[in-house]
Protein backbone atom coordinates (compact mmCIF):
# COMPACT_ATOMS: atom_id res chain seq x y z
CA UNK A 1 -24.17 -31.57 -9.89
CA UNK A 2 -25.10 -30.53 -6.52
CA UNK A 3 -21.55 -29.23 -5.96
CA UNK A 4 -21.11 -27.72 -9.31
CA UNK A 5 -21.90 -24.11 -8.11
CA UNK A 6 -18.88 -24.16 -5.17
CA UNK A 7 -16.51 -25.96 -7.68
CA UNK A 8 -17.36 -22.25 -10.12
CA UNK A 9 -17.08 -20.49 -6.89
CA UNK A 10 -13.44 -21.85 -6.24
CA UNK A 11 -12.33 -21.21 -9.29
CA UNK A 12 -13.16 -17.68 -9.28
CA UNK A 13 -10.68 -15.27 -8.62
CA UNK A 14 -10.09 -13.47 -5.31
CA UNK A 15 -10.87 -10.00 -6.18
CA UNK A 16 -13.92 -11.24 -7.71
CA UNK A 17 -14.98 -13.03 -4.43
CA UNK A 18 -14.46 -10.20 -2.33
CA UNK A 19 -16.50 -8.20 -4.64
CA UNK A 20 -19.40 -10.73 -4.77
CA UNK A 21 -18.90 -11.18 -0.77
CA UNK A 22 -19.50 -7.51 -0.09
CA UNK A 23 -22.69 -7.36 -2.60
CA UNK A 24 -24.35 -10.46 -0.99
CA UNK A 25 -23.59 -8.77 2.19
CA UNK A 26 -25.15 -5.87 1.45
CA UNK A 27 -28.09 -7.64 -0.31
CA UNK A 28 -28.38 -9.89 2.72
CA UNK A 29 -28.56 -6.87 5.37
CA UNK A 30 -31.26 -5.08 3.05
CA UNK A 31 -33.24 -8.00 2.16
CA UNK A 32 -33.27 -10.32 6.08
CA UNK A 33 -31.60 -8.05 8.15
CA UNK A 34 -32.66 -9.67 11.17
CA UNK A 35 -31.02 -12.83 9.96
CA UNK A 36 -28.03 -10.83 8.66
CA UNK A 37 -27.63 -9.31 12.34
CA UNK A 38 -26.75 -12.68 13.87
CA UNK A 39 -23.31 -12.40 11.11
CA UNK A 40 -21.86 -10.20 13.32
CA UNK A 41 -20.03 -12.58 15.36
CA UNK A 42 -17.94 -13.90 12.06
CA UNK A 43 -17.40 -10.25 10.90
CA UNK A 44 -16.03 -9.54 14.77
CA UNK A 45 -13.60 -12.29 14.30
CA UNK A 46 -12.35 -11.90 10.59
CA UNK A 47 -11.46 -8.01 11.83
CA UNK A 48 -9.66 -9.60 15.27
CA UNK A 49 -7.61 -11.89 12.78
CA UNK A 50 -6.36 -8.58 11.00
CA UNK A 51 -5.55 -7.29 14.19
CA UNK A 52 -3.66 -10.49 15.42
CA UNK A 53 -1.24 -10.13 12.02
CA UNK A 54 -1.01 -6.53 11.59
CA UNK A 55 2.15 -5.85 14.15
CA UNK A 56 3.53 -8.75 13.51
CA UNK A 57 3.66 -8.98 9.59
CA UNK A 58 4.67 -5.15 9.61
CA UNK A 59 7.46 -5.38 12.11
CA UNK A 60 9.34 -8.06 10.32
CA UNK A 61 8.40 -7.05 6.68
CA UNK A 62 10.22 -3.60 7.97
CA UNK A 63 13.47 -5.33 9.57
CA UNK A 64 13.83 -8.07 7.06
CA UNK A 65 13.58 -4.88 4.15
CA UNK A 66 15.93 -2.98 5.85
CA UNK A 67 17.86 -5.79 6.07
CA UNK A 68 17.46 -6.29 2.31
CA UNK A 69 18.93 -3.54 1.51
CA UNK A 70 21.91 -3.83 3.93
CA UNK A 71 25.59 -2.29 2.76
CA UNK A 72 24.96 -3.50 -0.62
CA UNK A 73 22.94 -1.30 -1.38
CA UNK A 74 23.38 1.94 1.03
CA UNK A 75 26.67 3.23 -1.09
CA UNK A 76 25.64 6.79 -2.65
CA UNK A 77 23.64 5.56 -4.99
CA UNK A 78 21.55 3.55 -3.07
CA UNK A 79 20.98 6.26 -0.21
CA UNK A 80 19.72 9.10 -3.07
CA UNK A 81 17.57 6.34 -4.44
CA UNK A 82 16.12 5.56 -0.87
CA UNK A 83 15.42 9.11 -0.32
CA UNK A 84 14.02 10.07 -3.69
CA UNK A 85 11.49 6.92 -2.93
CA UNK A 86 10.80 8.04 0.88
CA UNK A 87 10.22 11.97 -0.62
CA UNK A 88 8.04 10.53 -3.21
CA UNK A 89 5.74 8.01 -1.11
CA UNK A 90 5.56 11.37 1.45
CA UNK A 91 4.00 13.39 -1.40
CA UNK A 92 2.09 10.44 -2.50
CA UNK A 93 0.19 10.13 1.34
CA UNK A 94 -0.11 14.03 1.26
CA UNK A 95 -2.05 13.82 -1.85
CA UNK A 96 -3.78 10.91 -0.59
CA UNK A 97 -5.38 12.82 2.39
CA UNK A 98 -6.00 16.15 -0.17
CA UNK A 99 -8.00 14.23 -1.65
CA UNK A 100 -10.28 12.74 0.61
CA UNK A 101 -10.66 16.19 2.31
CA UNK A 102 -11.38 17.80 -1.11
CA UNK A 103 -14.26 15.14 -2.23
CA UNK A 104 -15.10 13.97 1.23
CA UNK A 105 -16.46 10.49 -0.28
CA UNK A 106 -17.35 8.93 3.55
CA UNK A 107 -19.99 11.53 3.73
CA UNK A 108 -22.61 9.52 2.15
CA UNK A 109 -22.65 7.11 4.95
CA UNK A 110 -23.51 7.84 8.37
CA UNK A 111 -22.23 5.11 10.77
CA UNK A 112 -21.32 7.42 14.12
CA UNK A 113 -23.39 5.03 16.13
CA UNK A 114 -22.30 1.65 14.14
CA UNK A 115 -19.92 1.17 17.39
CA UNK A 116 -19.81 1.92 20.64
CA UNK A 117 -18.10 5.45 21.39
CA UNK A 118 -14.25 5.36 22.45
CA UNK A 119 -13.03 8.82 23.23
CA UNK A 120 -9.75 9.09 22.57
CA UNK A 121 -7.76 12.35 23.60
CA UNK A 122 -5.61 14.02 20.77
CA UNK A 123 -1.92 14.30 22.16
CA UNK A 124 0.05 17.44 21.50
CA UNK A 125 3.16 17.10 19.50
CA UNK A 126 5.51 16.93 22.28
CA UNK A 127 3.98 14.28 23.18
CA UNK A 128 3.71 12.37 20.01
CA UNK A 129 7.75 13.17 20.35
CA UNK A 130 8.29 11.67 23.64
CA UNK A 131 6.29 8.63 22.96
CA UNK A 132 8.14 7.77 20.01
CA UNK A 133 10.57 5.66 21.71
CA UNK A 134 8.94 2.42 23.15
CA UNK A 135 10.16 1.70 27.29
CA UNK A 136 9.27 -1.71 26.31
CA UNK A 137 8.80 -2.63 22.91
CA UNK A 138 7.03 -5.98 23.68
CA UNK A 139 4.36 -4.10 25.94
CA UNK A 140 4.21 -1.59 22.71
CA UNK A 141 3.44 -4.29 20.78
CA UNK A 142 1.04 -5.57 23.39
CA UNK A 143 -0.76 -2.67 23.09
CA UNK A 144 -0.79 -2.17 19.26
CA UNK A 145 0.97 1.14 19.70
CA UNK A 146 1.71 1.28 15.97
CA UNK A 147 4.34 4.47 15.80
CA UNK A 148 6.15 2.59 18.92
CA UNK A 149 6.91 -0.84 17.17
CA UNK A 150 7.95 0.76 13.61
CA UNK A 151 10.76 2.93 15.46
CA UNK A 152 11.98 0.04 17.29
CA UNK A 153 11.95 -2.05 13.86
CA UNK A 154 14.05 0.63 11.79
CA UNK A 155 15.93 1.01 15.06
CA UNK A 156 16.55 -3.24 14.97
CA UNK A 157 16.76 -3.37 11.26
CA UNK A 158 19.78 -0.82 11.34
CA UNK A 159 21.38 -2.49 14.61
CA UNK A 160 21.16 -6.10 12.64
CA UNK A 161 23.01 -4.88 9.45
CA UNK A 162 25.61 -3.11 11.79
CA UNK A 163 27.07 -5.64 13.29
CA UNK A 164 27.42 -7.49 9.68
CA UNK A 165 28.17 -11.00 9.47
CA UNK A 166 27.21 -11.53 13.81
CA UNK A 167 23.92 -10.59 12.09
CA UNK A 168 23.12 -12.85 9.31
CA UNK A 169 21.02 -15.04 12.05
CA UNK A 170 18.73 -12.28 12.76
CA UNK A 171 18.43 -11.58 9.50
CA UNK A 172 17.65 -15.17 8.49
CA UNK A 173 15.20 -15.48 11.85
CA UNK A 174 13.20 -12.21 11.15
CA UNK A 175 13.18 -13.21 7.12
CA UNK A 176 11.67 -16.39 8.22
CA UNK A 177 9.23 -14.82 10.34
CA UNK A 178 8.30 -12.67 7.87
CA UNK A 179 7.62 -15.39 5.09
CA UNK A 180 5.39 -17.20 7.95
CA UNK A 181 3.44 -14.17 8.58
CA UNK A 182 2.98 -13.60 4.46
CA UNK A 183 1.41 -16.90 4.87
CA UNK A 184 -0.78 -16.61 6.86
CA UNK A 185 -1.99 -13.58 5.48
CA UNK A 186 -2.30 -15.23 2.30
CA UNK A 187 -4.48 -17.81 4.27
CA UNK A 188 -6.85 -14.63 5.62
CA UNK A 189 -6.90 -13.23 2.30
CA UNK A 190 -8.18 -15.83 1.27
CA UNK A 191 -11.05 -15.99 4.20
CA UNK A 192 -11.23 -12.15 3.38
CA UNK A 193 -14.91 -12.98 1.36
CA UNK A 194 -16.80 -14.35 3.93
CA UNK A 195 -15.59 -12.14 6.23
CA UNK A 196 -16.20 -8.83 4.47
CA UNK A 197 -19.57 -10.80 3.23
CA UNK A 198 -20.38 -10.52 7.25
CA UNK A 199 -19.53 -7.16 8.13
CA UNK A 200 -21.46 -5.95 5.29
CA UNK A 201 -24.52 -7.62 6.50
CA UNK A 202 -24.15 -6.51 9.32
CA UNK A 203 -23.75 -2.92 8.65
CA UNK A 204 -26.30 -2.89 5.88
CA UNK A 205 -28.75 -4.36 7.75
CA UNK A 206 -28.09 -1.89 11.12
CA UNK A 207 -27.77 0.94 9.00
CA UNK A 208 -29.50 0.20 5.96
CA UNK A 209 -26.62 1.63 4.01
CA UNK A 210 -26.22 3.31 0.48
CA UNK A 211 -22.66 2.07 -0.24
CA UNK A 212 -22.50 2.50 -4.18
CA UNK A 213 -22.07 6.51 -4.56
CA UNK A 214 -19.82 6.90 -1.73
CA UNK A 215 -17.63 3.30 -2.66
CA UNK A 216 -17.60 5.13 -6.67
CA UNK A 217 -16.40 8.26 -4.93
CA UNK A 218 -13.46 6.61 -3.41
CA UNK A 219 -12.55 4.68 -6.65
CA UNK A 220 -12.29 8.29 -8.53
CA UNK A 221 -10.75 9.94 -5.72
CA UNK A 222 -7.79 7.05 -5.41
CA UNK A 223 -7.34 7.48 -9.64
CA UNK A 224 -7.71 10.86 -9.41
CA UNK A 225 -5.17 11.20 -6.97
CA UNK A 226 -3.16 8.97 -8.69
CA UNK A 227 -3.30 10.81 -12.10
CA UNK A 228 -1.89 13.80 -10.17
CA UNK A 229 0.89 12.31 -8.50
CA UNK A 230 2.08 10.63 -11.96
CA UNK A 231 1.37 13.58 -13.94
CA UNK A 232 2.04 16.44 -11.38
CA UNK A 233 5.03 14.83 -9.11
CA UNK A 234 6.65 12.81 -11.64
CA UNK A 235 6.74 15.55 -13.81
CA UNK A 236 8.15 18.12 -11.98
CA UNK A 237 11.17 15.87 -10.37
CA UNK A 238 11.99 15.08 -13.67
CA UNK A 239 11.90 18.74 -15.20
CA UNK A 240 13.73 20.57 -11.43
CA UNK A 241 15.91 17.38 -10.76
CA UNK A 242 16.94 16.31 -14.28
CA UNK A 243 15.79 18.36 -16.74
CA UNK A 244 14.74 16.08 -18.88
CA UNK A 245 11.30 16.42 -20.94
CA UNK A 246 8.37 14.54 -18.90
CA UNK A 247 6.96 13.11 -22.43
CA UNK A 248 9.54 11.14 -23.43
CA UNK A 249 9.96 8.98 -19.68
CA UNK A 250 5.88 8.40 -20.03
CA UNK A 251 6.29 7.12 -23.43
CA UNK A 252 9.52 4.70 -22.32
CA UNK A 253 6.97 3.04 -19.43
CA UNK A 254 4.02 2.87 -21.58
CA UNK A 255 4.46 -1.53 -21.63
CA UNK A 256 5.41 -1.69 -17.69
CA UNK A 257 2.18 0.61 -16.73
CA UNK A 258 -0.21 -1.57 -18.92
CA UNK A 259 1.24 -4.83 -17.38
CA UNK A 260 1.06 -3.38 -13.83
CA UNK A 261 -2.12 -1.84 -14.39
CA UNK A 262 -4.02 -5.31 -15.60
CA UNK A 263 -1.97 -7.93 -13.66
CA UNK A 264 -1.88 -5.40 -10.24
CA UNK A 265 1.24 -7.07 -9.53
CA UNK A 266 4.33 -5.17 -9.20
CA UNK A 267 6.56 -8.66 -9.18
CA UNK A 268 5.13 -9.88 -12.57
CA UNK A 269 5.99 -6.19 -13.75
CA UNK A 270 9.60 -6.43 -12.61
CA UNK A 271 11.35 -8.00 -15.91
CA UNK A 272 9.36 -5.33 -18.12
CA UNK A 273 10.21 -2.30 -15.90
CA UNK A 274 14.36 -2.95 -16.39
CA UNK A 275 13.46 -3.71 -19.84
CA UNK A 276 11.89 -0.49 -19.89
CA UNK A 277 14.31 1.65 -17.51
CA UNK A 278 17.00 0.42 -19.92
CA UNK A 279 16.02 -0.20 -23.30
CA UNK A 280 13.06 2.36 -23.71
CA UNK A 281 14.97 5.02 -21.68
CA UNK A 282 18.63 4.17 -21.48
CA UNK A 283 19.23 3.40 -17.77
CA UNK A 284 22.43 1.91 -17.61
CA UNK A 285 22.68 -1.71 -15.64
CA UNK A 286 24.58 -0.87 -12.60
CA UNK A 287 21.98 2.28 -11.68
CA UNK A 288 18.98 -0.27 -12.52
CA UNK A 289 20.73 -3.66 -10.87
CA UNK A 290 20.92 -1.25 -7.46
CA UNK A 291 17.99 0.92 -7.78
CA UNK A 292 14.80 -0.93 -8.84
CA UNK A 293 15.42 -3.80 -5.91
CA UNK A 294 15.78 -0.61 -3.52
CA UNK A 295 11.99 0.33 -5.05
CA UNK A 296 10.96 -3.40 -4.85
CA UNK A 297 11.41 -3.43 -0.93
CA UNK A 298 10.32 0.59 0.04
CA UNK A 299 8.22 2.22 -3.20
CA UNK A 300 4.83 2.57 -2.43
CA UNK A 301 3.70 5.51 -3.57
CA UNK A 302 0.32 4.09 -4.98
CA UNK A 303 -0.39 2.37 -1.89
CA UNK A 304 0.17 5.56 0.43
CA UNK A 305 -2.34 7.74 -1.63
CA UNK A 306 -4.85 5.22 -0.96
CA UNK A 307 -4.16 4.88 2.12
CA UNK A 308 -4.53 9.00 2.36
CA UNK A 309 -8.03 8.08 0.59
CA UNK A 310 -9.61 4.98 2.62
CA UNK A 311 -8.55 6.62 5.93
CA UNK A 312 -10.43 10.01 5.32
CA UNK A 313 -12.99 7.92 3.84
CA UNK A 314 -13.14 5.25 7.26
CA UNK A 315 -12.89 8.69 9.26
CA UNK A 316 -15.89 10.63 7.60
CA UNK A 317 -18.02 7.32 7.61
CA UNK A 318 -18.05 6.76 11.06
CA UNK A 319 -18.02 10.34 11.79
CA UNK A 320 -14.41 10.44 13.56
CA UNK A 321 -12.45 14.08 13.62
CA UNK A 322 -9.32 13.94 13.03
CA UNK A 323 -6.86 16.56 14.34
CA UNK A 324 -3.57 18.05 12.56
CA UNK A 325 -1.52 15.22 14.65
CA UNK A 326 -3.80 12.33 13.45
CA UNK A 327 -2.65 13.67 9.26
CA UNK A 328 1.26 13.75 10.88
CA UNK A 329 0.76 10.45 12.05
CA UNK A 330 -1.29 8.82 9.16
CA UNK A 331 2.19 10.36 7.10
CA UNK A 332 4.66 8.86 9.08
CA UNK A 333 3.10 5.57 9.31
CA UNK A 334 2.19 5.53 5.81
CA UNK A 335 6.24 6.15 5.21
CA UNK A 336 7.77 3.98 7.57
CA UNK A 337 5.22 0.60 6.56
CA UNK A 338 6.62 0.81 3.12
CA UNK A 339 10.04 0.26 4.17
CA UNK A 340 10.05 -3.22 3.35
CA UNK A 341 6.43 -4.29 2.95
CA UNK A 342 6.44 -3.49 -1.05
CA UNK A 343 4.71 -6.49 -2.98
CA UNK A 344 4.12 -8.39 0.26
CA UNK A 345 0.41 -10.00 -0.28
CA UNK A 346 -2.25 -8.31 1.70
CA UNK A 347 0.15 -5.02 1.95
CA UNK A 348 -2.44 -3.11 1.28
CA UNK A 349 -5.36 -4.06 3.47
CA UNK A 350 -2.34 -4.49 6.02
CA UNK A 351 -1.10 -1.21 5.96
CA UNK A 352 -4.43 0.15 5.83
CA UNK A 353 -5.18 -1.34 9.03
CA UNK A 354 -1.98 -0.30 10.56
CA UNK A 355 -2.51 3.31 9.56
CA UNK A 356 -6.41 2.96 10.70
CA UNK A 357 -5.04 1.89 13.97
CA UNK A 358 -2.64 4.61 14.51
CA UNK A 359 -5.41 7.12 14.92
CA UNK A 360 -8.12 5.05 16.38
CA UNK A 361 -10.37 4.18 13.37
CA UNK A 362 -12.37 1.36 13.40
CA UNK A 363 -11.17 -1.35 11.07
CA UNK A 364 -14.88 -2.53 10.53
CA UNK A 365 -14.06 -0.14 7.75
CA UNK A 366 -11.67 -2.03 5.77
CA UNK A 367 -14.70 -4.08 5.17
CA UNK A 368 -16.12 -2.05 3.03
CA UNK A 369 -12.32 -0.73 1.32
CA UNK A 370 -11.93 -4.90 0.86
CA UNK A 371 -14.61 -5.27 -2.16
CA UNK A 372 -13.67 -2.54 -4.32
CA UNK A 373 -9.69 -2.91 -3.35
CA UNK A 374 -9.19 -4.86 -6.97
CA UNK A 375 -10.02 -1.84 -8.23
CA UNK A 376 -7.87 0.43 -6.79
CA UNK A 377 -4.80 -1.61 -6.45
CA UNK A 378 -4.83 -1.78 -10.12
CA UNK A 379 -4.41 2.11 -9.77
CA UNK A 380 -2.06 1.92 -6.86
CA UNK A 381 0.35 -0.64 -8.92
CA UNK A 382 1.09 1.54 -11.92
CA UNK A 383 1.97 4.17 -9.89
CA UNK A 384 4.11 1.88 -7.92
CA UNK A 385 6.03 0.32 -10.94
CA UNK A 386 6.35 4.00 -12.62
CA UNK A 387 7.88 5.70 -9.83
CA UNK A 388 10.27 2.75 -9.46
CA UNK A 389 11.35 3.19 -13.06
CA UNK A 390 11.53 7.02 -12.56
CA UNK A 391 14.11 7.26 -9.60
CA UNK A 392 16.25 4.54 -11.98
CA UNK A 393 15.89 7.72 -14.64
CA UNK A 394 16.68 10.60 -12.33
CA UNK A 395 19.56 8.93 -10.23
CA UNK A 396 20.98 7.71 -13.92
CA UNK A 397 20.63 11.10 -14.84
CA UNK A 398 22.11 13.12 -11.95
CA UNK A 399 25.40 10.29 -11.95
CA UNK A 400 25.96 10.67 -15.87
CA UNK A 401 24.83 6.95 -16.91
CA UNK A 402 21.84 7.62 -18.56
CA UNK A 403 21.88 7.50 -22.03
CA UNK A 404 20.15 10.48 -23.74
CA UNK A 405 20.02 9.86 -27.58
CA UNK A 406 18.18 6.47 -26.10
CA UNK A 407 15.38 8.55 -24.02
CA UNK A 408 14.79 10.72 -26.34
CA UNK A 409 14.48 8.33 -29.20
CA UNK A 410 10.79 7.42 -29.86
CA UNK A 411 11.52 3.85 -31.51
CA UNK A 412 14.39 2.94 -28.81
CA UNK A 413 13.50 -0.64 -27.95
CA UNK A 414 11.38 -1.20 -30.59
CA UNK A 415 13.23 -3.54 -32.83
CA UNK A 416 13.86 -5.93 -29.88
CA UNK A 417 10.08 -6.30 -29.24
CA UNK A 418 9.81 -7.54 -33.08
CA UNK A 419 12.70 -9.68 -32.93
CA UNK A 420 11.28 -11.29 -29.68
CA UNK A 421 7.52 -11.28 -31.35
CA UNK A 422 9.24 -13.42 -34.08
């Protein structure tokens, strides 16, 4: 009996740990926040574990994606598909950061003197430019300069499939690498409660912090966001690119959004979005056999609006200005981590770190992102798994193997679901 309540712990799942961590953190710093002071320590050292997988994790999630994709993929077809998805996730992160200037949720919390101040100069664009290219990329890495190591990984990444079959080690080495590094972050996602449970004491009980309203403001703002980019992007690539009539492609995905949406996994979505791409909408094989693995390893549009959101949201919490050069960088590192860190566990904390990083925001903020991020990766997932199944649609279309009678037929697919429900 006396174990009973951590045996219903365990069993609970993640998201709902993370969420329970961050309220009993908050709870804690309001109700003993001298005790919940001496927490800081553990917070410190779940936020320098981030840090000590970040660069790592991205840099061979990146080369082992590129890799991935290799000459199998990069024929014509797979290069439009690649840069419909990169054009896509690039409106996605622009949204993103519209909307966190628009609602400004991070202005309900003041934490300007939460750490100590670190001035950091804003470098002109020449100089963002010039720095670009790492002198050494190990001393880059050293020094967590974030733009630096994701050149030198698409730079690696492109060198490895070059060379072809002198390659395949690399390949297998960094692929390796990578699935060691999505271990471990399994392992710290799974540490993540305690850890954002200790932050939040810490911070609640400095700062004596009204979290709800500004933590509700970033859940609408990331769904909000969301809703546009499905409703507003999707639509109009389909209508300039393929003129084909918006309703009927929303209708087709209808099954893999509700799967994606309430299992915020875009793996356990994957058999019902070809099902969808080529039943529902008439997507022939070869287009969806070489464009949906293309999304699986670069599309994330869902994760780079939120990413847009948190980081305007870490920004206006701790009271950080960001320049025109910080939103170009957020952009490009927002593009560049999705090259091959789609459906990796942790992506999105991960990336959010990375992109936090890039323009000197403190990650004590992806605390407080950590117990409502169930929430929003359910967003982030549809619109992950729909914009994979809408490329398949528009690069079908443009190459003359999609089948229209089947998109525009409201029942297409339908008699296969009853058969199967038999």
């Amino acid at each position: 009996m006396v174990f009973a309540p951590w045996r219903l712990w365990t069993r609970r799942p993640l998201w709902v740990k993370t969420l329970l961590g961050m309220l009993i953190g908050i709870a804690l710093g309001l109700g003993l926040p001298d005790q919940a002071l001496l927490l800081k320590p553990f917070g410190t050292l779940f936020v320098n574990t981030i840090k000590m997988l970040m660069l790592p994790l991205i840099f061979c999630s990146v080369i082992t994606g590129i890799c991935t994709l290799g000459r199998r993929h990069l024929d014509q077809t797979g290069i439009k598909a690649t840069f419909l998805y990169l054009a896509s996730t690039t409106l996605a992160i622009c949204i993103g950061l519209l909307m966190g200037w628009l609602l400004e949720p991070g202005t309900g919390i003041t934490l300007q003197h939460a750490l100590p101040p670190s001035p950091q100069p804003h470098p002109t664009l020449e100089q963002v430019l010039v720095a670009l290219v790492p002198t050494n990329p190990l001393q880059a890495m050293a020094e967590g300069r974030v733009l630096q190591v994701l050149v030198f990984a698409v730079a690696l990444g492109l060198a490895i499939n070059a060379i072809g079959r002198q390659g395949v080690p690399a390949q297998r080495l960094f692929a390796s690498l990578a699935e060691a590094m999505n271990k471990l972050t399994q392992v710290l996602m799974n540490l993540a409660p305690y850890g954002v449970c200790a932050l939040t004491a810490w911070l609640a009980a400095q700062y004596e912090l009204a979290l709800t309203l500004p933590l509700l403001k970033v859940i609408g703002a990331v769904y909000l966001g969301c809703l546009l980019h499905v409703l507003g992007v999707y639509s109009g690539m389909l209508v300039l690119l393929a003129r084909l009539n918006p309703w009927h492609y929303f209708r087709g995905i209808l099954d893999a959004q509700a799967i994606a949406f309430t299992s915020s996994s875009s793996a356990a979505t994957q058999p019902v979005s070809i099902h969808c791409a080529e039943v529902r909408l008439g997507v022939s094989k070869r287009v969806t056999d070489t464009v949906l693995p293309i999304g699986a390893t670069i599309n994330m549009d869902g994760t780079a609006l939120y990413q847009g959101v948190t980081a305007l949201f870490v920004a206006q919490a701790f009271g950080v200005d960001l320049h025109l050069i910080d939103y170009m960088t957020i952009v490009v590192i927002a593009v560049l981590a999705s090259i091959g860190t789609a459906g990796t566990p942790g992506t999105g904390l991960m990336t959010l770190t990375l992109v936090l990083t890039s323009v000197g925001l403190p990650l004590e903020g992806v605390a407080l992102i950590a117990g409502i991020d169930r929430f929003l990766d359910m967003a982030r997932t549809t619109v992950n798994v729909s914009g994979d199944i809408l490329v398949s649609v528009l690069i079908a279309r443009r190459e003359g193997e999609l089948d229209l009678a089947t998109f525009h037929d409201p029942e297409a697919g339908e008699e296969l679901d009853e058969n199967s429900r038999q």
